[in-house]
PDB file of N, CA and C in Angstrom:
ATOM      1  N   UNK A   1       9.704  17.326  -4.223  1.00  0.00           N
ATOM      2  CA  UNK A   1       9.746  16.387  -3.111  1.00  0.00           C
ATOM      3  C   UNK A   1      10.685  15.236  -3.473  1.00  0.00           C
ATOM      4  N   UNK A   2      11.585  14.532  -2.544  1.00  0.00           N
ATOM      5  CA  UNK A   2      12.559  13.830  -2.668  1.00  0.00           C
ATOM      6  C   UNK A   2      11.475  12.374  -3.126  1.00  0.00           C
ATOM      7  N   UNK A   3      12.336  11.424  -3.782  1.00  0.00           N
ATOM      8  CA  UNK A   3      11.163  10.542  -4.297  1.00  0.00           C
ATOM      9  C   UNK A   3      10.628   8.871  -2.571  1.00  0.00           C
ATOM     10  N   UNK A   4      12.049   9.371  -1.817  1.00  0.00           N
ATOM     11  CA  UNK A   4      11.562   8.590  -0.735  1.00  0.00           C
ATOM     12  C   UNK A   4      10.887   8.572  -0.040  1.00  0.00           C
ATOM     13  N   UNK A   5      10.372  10.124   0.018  1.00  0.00           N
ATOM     14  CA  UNK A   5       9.541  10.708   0.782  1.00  0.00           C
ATOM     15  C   UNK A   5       7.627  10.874   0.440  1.00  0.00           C
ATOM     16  N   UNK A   6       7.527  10.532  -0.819  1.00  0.00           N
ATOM     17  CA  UNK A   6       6.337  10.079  -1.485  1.00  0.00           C
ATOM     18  C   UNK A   6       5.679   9.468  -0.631  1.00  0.00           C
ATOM     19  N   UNK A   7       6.021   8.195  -0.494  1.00  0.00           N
ATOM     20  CA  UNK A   7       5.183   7.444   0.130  1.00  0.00           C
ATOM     21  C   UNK A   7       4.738   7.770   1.475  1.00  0.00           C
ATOM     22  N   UNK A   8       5.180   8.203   2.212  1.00  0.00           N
ATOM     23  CA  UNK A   8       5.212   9.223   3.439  1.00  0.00           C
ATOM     24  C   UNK A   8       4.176  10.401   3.237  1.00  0.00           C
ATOM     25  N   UNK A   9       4.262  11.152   1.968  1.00  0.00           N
ATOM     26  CA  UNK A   9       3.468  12.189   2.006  1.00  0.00           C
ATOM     27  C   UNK A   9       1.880  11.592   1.619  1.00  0.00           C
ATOM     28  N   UNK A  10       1.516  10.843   0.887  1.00  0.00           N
ATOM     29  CA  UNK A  10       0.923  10.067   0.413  1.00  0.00           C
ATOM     30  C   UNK A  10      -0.013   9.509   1.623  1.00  0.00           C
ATOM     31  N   UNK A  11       0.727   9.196   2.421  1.00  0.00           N
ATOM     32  CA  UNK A  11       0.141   8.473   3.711  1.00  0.00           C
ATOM     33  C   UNK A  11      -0.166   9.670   4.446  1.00  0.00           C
ATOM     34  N   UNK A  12       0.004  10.499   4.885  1.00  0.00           N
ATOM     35  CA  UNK A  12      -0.436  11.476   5.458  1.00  0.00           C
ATOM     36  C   UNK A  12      -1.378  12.312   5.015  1.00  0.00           C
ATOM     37  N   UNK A  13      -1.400  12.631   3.827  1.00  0.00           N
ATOM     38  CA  UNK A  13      -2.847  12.953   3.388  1.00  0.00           C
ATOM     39  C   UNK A  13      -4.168  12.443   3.449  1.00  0.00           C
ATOM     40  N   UNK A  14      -3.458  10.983   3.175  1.00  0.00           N
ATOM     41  CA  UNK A  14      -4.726   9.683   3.773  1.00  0.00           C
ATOM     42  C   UNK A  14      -5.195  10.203   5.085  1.00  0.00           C
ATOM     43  N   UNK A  15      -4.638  10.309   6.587  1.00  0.00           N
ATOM     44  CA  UNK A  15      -4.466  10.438   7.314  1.00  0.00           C
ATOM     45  C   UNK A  15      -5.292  11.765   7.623  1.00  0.00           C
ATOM     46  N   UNK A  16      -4.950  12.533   6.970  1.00  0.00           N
ATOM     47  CA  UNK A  16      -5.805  14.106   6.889  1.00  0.00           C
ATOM     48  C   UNK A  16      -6.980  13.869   6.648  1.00  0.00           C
ATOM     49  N   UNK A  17      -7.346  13.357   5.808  1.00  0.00           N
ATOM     50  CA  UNK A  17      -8.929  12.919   5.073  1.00  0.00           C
ATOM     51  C   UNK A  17      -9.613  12.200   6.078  1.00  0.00           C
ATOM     52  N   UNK A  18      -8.647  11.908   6.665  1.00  0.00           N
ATOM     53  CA  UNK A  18      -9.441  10.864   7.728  1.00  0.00           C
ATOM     54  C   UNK A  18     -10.047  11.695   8.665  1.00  0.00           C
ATOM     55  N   UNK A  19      -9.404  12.807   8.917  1.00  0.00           N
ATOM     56  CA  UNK A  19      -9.585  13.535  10.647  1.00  0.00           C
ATOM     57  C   UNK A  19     -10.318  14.615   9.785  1.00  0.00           C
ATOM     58  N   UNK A  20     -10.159  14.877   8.682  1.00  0.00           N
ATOM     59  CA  UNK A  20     -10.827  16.327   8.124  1.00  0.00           C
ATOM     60  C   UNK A  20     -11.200  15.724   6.033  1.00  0.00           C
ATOM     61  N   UNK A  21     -12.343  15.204   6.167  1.00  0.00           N
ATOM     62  CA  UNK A  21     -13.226  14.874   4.722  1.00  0.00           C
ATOM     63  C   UNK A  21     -13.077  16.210   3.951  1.00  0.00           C
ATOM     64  N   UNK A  22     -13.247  15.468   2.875  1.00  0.00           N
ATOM     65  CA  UNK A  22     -13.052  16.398   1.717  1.00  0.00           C
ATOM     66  C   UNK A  22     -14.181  15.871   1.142  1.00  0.00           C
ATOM     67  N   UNK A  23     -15.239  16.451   0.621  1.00  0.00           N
ATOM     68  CA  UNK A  23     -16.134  16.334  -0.678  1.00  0.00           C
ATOM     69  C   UNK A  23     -15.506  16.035  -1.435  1.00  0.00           C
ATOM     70  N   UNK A  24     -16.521  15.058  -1.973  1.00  0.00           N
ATOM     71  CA  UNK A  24     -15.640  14.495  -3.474  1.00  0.00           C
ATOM     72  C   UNK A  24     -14.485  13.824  -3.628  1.00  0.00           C
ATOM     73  N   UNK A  25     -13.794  13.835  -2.243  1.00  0.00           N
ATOM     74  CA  UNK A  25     -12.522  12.634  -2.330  1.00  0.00           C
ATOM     75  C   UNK A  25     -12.283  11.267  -2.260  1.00  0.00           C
ATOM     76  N   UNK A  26     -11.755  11.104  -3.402  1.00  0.00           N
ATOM     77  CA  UNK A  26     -11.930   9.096  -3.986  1.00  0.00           C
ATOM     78  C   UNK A  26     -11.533   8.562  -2.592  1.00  0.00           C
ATOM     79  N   UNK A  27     -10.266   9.337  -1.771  1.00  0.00           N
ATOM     80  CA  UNK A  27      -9.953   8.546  -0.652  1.00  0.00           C
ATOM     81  C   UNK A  27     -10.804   8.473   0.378  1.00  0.00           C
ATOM     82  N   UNK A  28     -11.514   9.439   0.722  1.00  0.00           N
ATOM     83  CA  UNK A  28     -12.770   9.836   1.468  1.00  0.00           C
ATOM     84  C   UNK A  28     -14.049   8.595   1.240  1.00  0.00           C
ATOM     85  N   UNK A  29     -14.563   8.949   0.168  1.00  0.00           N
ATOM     86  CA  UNK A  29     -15.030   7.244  -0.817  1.00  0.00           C
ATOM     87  C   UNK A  29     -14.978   6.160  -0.088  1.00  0.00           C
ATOM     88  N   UNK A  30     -13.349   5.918   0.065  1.00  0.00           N
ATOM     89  CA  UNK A  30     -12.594   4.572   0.256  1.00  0.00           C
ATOM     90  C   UNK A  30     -13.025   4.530   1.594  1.00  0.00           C
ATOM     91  N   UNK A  31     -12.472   5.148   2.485  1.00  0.00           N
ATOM     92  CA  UNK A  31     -12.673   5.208   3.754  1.00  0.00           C
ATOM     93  C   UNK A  31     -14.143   5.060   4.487  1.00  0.00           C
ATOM     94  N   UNK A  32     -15.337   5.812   3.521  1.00  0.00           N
ATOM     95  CA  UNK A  32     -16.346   5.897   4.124  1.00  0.00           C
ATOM     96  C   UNK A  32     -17.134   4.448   3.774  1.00  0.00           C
ATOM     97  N   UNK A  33     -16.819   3.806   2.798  1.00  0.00           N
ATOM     98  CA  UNK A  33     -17.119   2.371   2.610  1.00  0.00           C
ATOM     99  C   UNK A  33     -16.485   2.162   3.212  1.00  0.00           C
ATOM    100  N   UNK A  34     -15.563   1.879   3.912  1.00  0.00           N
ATOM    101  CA  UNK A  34     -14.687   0.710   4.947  1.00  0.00           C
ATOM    102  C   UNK A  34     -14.298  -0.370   4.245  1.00  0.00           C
ATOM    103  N   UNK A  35     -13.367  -1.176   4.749  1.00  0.00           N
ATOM    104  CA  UNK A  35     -12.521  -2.246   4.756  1.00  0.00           C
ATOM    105  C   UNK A  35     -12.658  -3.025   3.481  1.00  0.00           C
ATOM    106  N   UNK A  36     -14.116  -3.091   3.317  1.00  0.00           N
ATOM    107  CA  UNK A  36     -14.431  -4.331   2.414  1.00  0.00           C
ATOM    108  C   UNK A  36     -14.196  -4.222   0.634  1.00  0.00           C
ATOM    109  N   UNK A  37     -14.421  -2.791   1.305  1.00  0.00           N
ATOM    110  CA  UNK A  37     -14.029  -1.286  -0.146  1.00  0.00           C
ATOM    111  C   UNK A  37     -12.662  -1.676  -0.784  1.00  0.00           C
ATOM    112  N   UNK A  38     -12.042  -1.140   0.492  1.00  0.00           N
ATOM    113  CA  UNK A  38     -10.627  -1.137   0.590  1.00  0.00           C
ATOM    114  C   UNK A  38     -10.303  -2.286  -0.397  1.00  0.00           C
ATOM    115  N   UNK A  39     -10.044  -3.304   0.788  1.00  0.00           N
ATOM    116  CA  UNK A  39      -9.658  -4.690   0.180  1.00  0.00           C
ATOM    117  C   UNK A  39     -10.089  -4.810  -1.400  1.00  0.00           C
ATOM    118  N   UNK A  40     -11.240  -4.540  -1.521  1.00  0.00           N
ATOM    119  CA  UNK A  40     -11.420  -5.266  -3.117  1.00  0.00           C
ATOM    120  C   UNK A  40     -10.531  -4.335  -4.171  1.00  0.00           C
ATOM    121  N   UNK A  41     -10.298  -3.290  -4.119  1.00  0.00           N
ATOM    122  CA  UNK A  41      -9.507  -2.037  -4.523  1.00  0.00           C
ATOM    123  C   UNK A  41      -8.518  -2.973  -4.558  1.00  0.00           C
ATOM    124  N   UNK A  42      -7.420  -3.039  -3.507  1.00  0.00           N
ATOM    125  CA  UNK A  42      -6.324  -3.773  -3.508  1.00  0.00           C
ATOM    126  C   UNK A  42      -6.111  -4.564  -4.481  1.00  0.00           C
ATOM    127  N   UNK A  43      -6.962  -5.906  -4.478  1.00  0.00           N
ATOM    128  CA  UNK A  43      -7.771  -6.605  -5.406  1.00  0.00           C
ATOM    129  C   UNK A  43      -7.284  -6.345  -6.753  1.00  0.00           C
ATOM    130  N   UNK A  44      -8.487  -5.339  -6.839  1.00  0.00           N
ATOM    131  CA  UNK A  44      -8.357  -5.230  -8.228  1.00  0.00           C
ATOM    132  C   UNK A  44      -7.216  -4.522  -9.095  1.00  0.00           C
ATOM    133  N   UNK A  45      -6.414  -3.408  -7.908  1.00  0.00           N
ATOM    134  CA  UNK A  45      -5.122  -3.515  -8.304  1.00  0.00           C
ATOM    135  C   UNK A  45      -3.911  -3.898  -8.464  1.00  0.00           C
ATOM    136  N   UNK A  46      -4.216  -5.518  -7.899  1.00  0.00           N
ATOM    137  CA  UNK A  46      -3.008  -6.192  -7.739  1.00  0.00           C
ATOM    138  C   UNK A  46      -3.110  -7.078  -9.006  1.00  0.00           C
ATOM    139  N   UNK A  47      -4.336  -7.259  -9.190  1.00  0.00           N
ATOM    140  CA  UNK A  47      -4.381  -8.248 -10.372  1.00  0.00           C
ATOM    141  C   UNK A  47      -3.847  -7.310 -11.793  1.00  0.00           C
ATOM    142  N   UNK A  48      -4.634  -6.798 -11.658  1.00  0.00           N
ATOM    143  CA  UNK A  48      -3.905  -5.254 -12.923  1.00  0.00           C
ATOM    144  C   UNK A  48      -2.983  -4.834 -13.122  1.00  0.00           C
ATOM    145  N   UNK A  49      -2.202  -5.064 -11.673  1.00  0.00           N
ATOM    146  CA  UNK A  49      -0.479  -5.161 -11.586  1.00  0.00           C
ATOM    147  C   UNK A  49       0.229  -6.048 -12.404  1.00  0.00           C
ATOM    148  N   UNK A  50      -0.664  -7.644 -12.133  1.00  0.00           N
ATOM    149  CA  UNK A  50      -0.089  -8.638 -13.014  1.00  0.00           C
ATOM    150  C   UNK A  50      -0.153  -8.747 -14.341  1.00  0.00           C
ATOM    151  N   UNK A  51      -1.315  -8.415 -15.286  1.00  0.00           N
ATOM    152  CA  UNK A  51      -2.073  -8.134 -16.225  1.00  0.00           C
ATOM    153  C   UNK A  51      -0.767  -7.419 -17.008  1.00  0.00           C
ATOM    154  N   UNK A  52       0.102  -6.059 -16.274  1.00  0.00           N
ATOM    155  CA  UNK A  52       0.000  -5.353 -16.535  1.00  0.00           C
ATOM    156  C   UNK A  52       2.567  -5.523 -17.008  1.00  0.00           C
ATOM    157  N   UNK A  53       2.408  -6.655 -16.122  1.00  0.00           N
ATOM    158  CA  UNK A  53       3.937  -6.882 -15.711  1.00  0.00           C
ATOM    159  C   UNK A  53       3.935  -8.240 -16.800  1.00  0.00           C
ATOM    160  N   UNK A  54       2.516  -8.448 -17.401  1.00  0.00           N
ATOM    161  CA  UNK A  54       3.288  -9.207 -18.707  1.00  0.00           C
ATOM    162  C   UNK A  54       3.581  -9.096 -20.199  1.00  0.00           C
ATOM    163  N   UNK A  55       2.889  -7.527 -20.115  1.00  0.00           N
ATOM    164  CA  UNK A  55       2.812  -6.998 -21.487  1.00  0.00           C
ATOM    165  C   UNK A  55       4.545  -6.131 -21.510  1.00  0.00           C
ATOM    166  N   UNK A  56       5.470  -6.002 -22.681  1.00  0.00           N
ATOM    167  CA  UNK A  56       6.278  -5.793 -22.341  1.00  0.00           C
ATOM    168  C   UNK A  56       6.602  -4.077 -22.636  1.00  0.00           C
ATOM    169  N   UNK A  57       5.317  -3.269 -22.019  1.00  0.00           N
ATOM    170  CA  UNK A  57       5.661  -2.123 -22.020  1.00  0.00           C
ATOM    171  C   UNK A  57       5.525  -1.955 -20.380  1.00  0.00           C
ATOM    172  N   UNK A  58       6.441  -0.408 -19.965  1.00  0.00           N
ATOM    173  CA  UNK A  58       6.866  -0.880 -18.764  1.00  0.00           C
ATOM    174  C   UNK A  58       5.383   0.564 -18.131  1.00  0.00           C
ATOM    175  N   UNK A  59       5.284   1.298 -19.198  1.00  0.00           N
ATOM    176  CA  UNK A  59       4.279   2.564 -18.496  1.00  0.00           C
ATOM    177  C   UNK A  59       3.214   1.731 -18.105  1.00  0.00           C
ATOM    178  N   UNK A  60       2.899   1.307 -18.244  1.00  0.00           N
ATOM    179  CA  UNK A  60       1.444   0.375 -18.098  1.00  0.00           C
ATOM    180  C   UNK A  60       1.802   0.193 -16.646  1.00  0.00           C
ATOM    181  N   UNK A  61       2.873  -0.908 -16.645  1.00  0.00           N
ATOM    182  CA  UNK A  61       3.200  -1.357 -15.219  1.00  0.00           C
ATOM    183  C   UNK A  61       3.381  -0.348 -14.203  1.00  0.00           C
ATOM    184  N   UNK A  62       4.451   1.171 -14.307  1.00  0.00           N
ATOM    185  CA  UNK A  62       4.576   1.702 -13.636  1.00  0.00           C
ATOM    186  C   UNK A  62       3.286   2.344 -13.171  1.00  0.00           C
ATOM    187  N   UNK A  63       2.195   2.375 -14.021  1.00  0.00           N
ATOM    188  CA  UNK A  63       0.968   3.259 -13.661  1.00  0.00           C
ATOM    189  C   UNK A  63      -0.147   2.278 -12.919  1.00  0.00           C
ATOM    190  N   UNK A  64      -0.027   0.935 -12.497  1.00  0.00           N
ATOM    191  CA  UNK A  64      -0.741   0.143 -12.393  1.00  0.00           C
ATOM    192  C   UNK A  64      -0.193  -0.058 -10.958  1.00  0.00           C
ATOM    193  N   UNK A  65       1.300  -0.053 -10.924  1.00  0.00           N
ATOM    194  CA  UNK A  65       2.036  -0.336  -9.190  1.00  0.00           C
ATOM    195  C   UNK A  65       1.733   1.174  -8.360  1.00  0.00           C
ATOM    196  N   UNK A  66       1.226   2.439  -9.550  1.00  0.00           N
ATOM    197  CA  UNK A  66       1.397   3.215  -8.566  1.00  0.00           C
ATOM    198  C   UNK A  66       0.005   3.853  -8.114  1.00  0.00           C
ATOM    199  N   UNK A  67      -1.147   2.853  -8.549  1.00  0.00           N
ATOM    200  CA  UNK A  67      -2.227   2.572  -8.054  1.00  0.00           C
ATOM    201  C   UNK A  67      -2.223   1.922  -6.966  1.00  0.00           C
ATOM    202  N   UNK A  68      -1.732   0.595  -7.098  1.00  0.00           N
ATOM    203  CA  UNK A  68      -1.670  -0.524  -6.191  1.00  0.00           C
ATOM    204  C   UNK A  68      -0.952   0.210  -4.756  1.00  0.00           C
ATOM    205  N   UNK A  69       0.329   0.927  -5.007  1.00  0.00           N
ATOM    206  CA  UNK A  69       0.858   1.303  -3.848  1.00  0.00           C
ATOM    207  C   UNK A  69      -0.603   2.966  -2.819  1.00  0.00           C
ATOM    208  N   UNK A  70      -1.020   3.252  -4.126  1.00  0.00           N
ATOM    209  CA  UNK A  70      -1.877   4.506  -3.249  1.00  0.00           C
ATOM    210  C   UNK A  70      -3.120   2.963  -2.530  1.00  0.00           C
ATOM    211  N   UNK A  71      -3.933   2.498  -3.055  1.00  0.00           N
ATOM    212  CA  UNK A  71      -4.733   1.857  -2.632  1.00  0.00           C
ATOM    213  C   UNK A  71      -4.024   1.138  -0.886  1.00  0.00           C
ATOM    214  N   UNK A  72      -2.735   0.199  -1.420  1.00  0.00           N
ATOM    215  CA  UNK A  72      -2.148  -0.716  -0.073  1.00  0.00           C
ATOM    216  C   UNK A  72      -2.244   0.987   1.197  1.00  0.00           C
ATOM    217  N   UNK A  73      -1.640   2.114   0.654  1.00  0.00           N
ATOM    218  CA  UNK A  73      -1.702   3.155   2.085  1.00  0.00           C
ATOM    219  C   UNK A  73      -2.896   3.484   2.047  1.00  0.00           C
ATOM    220  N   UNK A  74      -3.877   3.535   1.609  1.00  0.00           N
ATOM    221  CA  UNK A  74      -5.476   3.372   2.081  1.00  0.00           C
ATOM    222  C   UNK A  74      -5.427   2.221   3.176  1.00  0.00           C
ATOM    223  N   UNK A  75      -5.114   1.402   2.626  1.00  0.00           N
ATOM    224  CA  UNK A  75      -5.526   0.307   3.774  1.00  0.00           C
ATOM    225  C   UNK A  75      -4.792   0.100   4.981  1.00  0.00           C
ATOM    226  N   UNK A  76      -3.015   0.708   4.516  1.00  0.00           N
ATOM    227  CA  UNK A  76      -2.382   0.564   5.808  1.00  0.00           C
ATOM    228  C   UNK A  76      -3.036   2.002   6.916  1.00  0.00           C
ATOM    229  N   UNK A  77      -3.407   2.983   6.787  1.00  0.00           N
ATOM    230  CA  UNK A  77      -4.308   3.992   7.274  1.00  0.00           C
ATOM    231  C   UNK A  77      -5.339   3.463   8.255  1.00  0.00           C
ATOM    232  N   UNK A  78      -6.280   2.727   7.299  1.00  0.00           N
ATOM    233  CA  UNK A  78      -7.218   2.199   7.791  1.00  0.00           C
ATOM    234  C   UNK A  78      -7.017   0.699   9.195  1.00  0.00           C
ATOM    235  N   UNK A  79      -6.003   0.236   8.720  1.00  0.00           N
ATOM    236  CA  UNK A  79      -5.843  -0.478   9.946  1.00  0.00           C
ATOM    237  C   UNK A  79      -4.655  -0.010  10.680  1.00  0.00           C
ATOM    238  N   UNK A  80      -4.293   1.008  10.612  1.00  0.00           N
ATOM    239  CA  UNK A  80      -3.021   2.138  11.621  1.00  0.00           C
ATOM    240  C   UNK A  80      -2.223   1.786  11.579  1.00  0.00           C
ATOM    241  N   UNK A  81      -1.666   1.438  10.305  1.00  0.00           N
ATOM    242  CA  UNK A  81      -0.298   0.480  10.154  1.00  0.00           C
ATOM    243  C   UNK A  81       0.607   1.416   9.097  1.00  0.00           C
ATOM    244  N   UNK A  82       1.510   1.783   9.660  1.00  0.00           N
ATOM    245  CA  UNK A  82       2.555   2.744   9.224  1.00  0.00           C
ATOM    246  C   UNK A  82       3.726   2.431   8.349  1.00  0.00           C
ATOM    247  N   UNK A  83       4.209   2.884   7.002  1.00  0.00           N
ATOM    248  CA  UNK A  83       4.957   2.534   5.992  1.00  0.00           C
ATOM    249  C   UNK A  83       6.364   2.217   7.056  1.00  0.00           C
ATOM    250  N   UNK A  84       6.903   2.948   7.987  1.00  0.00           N
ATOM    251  CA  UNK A  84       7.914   2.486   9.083  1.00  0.00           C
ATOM    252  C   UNK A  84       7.599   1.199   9.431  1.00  0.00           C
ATOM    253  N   UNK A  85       6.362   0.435   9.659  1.00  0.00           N
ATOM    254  CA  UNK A  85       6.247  -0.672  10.220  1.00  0.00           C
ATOM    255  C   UNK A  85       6.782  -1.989   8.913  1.00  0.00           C
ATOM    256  N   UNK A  86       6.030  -1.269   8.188  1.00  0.00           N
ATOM    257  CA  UNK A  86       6.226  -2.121   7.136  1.00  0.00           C
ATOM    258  C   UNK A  86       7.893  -1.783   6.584  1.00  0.00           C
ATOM    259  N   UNK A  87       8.718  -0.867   6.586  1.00  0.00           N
ATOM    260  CA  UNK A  87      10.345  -1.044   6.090  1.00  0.00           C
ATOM    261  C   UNK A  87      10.856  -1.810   7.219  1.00  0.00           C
ATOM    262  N   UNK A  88      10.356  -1.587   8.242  1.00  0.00           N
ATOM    263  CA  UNK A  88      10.961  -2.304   9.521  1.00  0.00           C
ATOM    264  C   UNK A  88      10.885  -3.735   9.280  1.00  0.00           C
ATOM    265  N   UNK A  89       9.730  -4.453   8.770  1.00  0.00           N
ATOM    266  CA  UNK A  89       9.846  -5.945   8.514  1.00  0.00           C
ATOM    267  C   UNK A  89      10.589  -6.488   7.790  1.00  0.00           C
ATOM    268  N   UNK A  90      10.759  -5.429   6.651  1.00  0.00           N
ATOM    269  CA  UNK A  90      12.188  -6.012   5.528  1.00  0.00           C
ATOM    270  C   UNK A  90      13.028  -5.439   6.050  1.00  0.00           C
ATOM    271  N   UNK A  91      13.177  -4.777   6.706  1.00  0.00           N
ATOM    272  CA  UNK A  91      14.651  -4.966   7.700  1.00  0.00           C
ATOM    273  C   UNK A  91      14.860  -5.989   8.272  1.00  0.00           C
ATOM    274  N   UNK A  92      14.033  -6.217   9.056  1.00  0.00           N
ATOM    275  CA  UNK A  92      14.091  -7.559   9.921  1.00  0.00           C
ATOM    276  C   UNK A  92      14.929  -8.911   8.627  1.00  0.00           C
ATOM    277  N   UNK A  93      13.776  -9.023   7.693  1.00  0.00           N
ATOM    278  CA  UNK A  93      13.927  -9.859   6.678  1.00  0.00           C
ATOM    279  C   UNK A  93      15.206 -10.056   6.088  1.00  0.00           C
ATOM    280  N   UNK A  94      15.738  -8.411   5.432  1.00  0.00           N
ATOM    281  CA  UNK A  94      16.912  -8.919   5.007  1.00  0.00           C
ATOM    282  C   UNK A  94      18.461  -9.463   5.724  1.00  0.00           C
ATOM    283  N   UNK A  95      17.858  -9.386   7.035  1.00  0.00           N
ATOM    284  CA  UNK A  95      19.214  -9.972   7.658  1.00  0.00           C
ATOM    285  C   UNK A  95      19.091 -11.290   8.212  1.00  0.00           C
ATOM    286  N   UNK A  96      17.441 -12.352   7.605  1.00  0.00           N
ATOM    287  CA  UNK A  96      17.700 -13.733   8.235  1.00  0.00           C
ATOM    288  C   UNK A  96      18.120 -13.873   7.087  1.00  0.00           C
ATOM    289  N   UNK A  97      18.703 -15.301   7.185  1.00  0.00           N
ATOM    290  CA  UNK A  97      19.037 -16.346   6.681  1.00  0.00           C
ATOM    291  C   UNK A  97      18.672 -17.690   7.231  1.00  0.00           C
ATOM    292  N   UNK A  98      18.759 -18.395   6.422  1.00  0.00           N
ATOM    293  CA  UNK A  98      18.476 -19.879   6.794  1.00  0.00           C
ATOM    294  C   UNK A  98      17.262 -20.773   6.338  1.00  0.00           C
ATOM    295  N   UNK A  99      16.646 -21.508   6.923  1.00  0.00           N
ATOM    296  CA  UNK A  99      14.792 -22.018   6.871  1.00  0.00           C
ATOM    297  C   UNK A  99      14.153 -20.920   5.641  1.00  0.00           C
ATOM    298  N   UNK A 100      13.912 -21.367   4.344  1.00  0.00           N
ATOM    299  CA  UNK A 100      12.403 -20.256   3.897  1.00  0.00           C
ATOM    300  C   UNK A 100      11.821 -20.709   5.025  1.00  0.00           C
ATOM    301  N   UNK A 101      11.236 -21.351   5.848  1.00  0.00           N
ATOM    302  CA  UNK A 101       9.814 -21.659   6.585  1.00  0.00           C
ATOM    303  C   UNK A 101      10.122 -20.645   7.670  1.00  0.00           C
ATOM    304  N   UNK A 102      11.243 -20.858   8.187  1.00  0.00           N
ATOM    305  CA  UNK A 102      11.605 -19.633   9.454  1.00  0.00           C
ATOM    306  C   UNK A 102      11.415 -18.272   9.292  1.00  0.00           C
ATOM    307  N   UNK A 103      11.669 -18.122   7.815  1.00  0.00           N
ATOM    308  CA  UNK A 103      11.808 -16.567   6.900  1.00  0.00           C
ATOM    309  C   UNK A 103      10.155 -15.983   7.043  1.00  0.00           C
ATOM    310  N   UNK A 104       9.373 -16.538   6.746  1.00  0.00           N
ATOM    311  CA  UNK A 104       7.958 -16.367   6.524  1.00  0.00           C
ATOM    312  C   UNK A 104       7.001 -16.757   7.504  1.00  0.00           C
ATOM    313  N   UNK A 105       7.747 -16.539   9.123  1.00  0.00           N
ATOM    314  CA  UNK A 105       6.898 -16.372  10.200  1.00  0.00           C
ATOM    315  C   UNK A 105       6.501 -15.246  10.450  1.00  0.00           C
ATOM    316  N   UNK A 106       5.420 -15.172  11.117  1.00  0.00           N
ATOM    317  CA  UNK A 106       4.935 -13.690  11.410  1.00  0.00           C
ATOM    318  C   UNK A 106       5.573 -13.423  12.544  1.00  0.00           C
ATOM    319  N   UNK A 107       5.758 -11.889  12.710  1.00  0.00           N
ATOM    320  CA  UNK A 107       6.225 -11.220  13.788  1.00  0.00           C
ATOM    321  C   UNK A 107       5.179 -10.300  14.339  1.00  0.00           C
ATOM    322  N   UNK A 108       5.259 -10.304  15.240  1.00  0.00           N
ATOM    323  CA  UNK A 108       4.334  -8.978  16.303  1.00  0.00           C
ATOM    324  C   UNK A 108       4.865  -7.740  15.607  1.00  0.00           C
ATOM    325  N   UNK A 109       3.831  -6.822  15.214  1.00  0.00           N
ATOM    326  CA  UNK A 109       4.159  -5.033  15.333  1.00  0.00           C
ATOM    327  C   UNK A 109       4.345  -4.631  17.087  1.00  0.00           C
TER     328      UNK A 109
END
């Protein structure tokens, strides 16, 4: 599989689990606790991210972001928010300029 396409496949399996459970699946787990699940997951892999981006080996880090990124498509799943939505905002992003304060308004999906 091409490596851009990961995150895409990744999300769609989420997506599967959702409409068709699997016994025994951590994502299944995630989902059937709801949100609050979710979130603390995030949580705890974002901090582990940091933990993990000051020690100066880099496997640690890569295995810690690629937690953090499965957990964030749990949650973008869960609130129907699509990895397109999210490249679309740094699209948006990388072509302002001007104001940081202007930069870091929210936009409507």
């Amino acid at each position: 599989m091409e490596n851009q396409k990961v995150l895409y496949a990744l999300y769609d399996i989420i997506l599967d689990r959702k409409k068709n459970p699997k016994e025994g699946s951590y994502t299944n787990y995630l989902l059937d606790k709801g949100i609050d699940k979710i979130l603390k997951k995030v949580g705890e892999e974002a901090a582990e991210t940091i933990i993990a981006a000051k020690n100066p080996d880099k496997t640690e880090m890569i295995y810690e972001l690629s937690d953090l990124l499965y957990h964030l498509s749990v949650l973008l799943a869960e609130k129907q928010i699509t990895w397109d939505n999210i490249f679309e905002e740094l699209k948006k992003r990388e072509l302002k300029e001007g104001n940081l304060k202007e930069f870091h308004q929210r936009t409507e999906i």
